[in-house]
N, C-alpha and C. Protein backbone atom coordinates (compact mmCIF):
# COMPACT_ATOMS: atom_id res chain seq x y z
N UNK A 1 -1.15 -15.97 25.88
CA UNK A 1 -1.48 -17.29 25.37
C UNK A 1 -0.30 -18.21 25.71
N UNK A 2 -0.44 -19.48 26.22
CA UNK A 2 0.65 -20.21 26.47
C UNK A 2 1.34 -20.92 25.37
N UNK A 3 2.61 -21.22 25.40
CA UNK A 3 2.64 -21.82 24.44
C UNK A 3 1.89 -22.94 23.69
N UNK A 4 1.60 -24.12 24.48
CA UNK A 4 0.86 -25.61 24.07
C UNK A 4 -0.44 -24.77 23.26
N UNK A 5 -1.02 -23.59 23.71
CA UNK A 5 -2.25 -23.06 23.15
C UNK A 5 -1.95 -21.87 22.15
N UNK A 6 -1.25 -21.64 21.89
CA UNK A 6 -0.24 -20.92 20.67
C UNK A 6 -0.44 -21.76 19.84
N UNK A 7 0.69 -22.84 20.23
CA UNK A 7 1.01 -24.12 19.03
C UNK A 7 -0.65 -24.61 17.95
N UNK A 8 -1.22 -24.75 18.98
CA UNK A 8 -2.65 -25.21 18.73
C UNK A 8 -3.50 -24.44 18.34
N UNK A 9 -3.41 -22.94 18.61
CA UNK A 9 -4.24 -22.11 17.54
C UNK A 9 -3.69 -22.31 15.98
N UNK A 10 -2.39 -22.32 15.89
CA UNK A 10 -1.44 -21.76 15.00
C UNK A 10 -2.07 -23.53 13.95
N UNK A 11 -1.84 -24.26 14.52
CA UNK A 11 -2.44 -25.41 14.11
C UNK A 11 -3.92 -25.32 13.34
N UNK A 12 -4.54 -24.68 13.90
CA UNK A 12 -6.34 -24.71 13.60
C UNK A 12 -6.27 -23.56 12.68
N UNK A 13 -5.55 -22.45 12.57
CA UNK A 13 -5.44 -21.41 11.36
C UNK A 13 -4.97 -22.26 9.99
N UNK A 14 -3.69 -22.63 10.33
CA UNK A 14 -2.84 -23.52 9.43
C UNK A 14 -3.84 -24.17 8.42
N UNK A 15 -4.76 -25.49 9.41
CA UNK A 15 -5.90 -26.45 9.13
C UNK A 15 -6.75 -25.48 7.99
N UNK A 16 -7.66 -24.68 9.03
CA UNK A 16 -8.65 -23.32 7.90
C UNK A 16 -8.16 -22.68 6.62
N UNK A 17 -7.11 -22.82 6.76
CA UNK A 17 -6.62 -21.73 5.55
C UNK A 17 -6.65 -23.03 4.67
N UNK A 18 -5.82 -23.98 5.02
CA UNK A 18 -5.64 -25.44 3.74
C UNK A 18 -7.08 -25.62 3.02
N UNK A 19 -7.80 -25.43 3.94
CA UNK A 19 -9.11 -25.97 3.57
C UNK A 19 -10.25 -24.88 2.97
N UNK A 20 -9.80 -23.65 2.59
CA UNK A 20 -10.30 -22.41 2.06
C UNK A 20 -10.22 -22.78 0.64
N UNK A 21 -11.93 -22.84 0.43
CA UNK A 21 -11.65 -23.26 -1.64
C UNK A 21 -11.34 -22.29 -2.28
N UNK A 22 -10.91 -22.42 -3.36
CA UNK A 22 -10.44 -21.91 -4.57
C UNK A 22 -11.18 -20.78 -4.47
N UNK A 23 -10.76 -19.29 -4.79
CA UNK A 23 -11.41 -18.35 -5.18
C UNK A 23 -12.29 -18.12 -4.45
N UNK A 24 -11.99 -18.06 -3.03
CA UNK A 24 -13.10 -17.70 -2.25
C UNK A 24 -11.68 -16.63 -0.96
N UNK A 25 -11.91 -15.85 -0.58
CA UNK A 25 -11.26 -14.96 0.19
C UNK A 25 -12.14 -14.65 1.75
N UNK A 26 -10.81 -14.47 2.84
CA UNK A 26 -11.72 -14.32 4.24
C UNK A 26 -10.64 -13.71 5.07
N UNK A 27 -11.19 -12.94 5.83
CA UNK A 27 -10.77 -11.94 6.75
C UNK A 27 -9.63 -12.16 7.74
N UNK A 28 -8.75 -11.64 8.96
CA UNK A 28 -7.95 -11.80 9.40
C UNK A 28 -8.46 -12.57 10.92
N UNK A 29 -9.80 -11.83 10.87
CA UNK A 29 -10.33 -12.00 12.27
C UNK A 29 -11.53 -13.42 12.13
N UNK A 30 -11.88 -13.34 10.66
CA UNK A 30 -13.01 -15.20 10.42
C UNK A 30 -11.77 -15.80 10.74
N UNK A 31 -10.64 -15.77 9.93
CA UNK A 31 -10.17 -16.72 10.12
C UNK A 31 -9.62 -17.22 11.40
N UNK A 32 -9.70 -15.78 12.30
CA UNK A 32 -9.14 -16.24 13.58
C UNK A 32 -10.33 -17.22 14.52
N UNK A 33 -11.59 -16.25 14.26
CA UNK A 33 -12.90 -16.58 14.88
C UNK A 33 -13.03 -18.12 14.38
N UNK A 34 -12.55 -18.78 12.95
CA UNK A 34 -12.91 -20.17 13.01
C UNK A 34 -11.72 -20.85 13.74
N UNK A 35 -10.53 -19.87 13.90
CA UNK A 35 -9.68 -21.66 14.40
C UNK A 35 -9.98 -21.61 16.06
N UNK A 36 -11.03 -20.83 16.40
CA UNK A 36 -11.37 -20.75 17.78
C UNK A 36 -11.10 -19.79 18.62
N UNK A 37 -10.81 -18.56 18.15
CA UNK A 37 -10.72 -17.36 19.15
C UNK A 37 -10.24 -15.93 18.26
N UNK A 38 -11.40 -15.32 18.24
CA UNK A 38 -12.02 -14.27 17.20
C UNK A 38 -11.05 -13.19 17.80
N UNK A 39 -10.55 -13.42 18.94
CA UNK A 39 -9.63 -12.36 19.45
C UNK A 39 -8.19 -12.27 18.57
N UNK A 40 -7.95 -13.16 18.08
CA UNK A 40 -6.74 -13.28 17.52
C UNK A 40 -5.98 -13.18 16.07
N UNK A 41 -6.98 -12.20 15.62
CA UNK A 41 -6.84 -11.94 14.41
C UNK A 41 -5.12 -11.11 13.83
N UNK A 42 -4.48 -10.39 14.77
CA UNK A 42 -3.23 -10.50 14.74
C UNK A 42 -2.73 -11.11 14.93
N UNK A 43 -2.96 -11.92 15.80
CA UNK A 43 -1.61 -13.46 15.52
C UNK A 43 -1.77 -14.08 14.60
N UNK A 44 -3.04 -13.96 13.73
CA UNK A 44 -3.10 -14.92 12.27
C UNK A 44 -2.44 -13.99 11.03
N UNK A 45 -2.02 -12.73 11.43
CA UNK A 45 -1.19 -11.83 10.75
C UNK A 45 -0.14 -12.46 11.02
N UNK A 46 0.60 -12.68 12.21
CA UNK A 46 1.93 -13.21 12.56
C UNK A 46 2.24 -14.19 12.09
N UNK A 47 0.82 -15.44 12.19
CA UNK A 47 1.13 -16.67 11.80
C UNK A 47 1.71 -16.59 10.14
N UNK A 48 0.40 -15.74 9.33
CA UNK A 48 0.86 -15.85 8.21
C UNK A 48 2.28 -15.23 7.45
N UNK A 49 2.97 -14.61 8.62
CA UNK A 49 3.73 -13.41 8.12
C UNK A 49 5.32 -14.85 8.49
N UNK A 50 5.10 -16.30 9.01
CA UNK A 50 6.22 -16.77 8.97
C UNK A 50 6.22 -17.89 8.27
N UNK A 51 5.29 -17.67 7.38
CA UNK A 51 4.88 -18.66 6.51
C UNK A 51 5.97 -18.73 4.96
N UNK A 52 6.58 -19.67 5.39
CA UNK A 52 7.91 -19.63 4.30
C UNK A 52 7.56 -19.27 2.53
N UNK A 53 7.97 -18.28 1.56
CA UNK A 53 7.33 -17.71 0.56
C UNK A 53 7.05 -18.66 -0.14
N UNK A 54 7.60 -20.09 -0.58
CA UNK A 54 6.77 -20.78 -1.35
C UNK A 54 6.24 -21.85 -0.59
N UNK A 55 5.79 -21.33 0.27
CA UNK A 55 4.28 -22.17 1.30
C UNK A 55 3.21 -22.60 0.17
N UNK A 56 2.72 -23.59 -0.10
CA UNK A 56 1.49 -24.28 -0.76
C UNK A 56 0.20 -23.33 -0.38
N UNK A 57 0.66 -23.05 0.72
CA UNK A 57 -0.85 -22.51 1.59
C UNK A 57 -1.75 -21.14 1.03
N UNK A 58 -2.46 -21.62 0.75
CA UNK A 58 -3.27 -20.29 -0.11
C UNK A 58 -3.20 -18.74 0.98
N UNK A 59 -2.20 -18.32 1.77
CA UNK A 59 -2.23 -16.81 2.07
C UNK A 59 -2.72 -15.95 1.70
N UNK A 60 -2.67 -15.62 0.12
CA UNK A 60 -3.05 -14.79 -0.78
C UNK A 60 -4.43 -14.57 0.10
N UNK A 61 -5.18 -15.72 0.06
CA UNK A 61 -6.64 -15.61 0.31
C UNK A 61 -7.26 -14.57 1.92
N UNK A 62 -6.40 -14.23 2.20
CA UNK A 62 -6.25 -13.58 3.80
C UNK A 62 -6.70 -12.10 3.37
N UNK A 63 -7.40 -11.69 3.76
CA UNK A 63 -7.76 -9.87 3.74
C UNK A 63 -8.11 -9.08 4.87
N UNK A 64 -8.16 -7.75 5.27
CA UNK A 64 -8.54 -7.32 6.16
C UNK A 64 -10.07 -7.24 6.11
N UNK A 65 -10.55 -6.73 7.14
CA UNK A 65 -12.05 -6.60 7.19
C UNK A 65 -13.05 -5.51 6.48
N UNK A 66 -11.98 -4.84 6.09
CA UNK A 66 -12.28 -3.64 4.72
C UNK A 66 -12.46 -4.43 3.45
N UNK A 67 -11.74 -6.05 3.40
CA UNK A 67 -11.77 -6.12 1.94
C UNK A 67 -10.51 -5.89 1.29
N UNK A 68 -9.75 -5.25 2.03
CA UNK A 68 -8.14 -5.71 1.52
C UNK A 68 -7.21 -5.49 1.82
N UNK A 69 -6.64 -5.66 0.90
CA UNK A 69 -5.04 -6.42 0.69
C UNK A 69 -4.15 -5.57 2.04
N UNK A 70 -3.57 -5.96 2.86
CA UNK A 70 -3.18 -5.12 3.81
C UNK A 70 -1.81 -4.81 3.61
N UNK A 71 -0.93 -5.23 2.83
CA UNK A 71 0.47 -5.01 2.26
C UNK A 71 0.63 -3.79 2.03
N UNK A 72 1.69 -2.85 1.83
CA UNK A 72 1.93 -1.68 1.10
C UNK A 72 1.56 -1.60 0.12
N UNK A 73 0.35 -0.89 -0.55
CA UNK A 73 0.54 -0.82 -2.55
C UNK A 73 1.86 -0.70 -3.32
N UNK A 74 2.46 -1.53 -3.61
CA UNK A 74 3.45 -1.05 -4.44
C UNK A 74 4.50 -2.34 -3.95
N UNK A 75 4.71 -2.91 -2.94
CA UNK A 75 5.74 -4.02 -2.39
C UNK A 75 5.73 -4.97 -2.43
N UNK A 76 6.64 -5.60 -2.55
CA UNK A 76 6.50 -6.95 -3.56
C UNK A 76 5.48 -8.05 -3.09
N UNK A 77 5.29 -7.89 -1.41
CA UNK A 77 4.17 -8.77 -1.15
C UNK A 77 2.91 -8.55 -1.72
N UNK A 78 2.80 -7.30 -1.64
CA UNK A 78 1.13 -6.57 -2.20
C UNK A 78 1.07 -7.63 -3.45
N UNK A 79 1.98 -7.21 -3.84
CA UNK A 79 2.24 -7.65 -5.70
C UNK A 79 1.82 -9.35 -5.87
N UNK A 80 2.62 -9.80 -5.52
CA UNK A 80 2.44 -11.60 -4.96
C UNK A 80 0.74 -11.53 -5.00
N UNK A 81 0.42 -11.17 -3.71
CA UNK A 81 -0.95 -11.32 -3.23
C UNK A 81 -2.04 -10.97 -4.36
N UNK A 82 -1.70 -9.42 -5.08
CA UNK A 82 -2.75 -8.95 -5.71
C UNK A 82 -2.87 -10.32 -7.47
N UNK A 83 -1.40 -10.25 -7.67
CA UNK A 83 -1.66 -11.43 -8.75
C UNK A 83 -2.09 -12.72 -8.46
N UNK A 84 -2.19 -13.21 -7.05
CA UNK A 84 -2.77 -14.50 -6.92
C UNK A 84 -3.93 -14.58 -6.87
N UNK A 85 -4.61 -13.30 -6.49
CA UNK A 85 -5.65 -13.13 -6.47
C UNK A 85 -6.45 -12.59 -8.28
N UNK A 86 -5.63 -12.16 -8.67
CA UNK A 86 -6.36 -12.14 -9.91
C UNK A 86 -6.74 -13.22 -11.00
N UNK A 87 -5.52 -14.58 -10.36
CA UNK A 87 -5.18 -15.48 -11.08
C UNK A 87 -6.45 -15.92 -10.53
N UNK A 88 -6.90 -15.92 -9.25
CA UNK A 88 -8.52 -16.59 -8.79
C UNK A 88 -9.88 -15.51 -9.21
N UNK A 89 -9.52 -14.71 -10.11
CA UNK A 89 -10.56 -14.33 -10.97
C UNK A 89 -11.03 -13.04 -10.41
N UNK A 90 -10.29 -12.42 -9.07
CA UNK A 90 -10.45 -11.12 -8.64
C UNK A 90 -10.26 -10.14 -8.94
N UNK A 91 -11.11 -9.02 -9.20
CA UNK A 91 -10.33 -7.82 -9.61
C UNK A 91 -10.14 -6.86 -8.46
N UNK A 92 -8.69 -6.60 -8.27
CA UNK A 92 -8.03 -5.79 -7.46
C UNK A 92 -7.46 -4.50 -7.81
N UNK A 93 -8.34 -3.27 -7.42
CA UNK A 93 -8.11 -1.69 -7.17
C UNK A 93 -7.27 -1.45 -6.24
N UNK A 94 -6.02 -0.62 -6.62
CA UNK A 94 -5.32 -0.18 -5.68
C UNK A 94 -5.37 -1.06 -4.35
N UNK A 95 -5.61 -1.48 -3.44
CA UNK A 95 -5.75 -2.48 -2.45
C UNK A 95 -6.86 -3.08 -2.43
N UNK A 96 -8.02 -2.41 -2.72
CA UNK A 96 -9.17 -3.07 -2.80
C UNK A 96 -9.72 -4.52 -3.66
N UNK A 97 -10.42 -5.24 -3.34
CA UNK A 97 -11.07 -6.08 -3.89
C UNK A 97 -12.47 -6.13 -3.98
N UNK A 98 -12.68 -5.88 -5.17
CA UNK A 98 -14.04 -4.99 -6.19
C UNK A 98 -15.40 -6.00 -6.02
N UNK A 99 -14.20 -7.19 -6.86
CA UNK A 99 -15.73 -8.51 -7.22
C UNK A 99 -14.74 -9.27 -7.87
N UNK A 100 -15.66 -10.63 -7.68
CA UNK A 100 -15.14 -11.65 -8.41
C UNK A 100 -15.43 -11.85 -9.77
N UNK A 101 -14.96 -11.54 -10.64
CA UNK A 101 -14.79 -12.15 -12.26
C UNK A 101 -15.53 -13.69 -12.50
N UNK A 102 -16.28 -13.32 -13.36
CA UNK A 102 -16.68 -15.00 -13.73
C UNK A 102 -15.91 -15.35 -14.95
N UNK A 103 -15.14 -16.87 -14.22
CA UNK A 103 -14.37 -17.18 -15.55
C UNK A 103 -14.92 -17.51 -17.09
């Protein structure tokens, strides 16, 4: 990928994720497939992985295509992720994400 088209995916992930409502969660590879190239679902790992820790940007909301949490169980990112996600009404098993809680 060249850079100018790097910059500009990284841009259109950035965009998707801002715009992901509340309590709603999506994959590594939708999210790649919406900012325009379904191939790139690890670089939206990368993207999110330089995303400074108190980024605004809802991350949390990022899962694998299993449904979850792709962090180590037990490390402090897991941890981050699994409580932001509970704070959006999820209940989270060991990595998994079960169902959404109605508030």
């Amino acid at each position: 990928m060249a850079n100018q088209e790097s910059k500009d995916f990284k841009a259109r992930v950035l965009f998707v994720l801002a715009h992901l409502p509340h309590g709603s969660v999506i994959s590594y590879g939708e999210l790649a497939k919406q900012a325009g190239n379904a191939n790139y679902a690890r670089l939206v790992g990368q993207i999110l992985k330089q995303l400074p820790r108190d980024t605004s940007l809802p991350w949390h909301r990022v899962v694998n295509s299993k449904h979850r949490i792709s962090f180590s169980e037990g490390s402090d990112a897991y941890q981050r992720q699994k409580n932001l996600l509970q704070q959006e009404h999820w209940t989270v098993v060991g990595q998994k994400l079960i169902q959404k809680e109605t508030p």
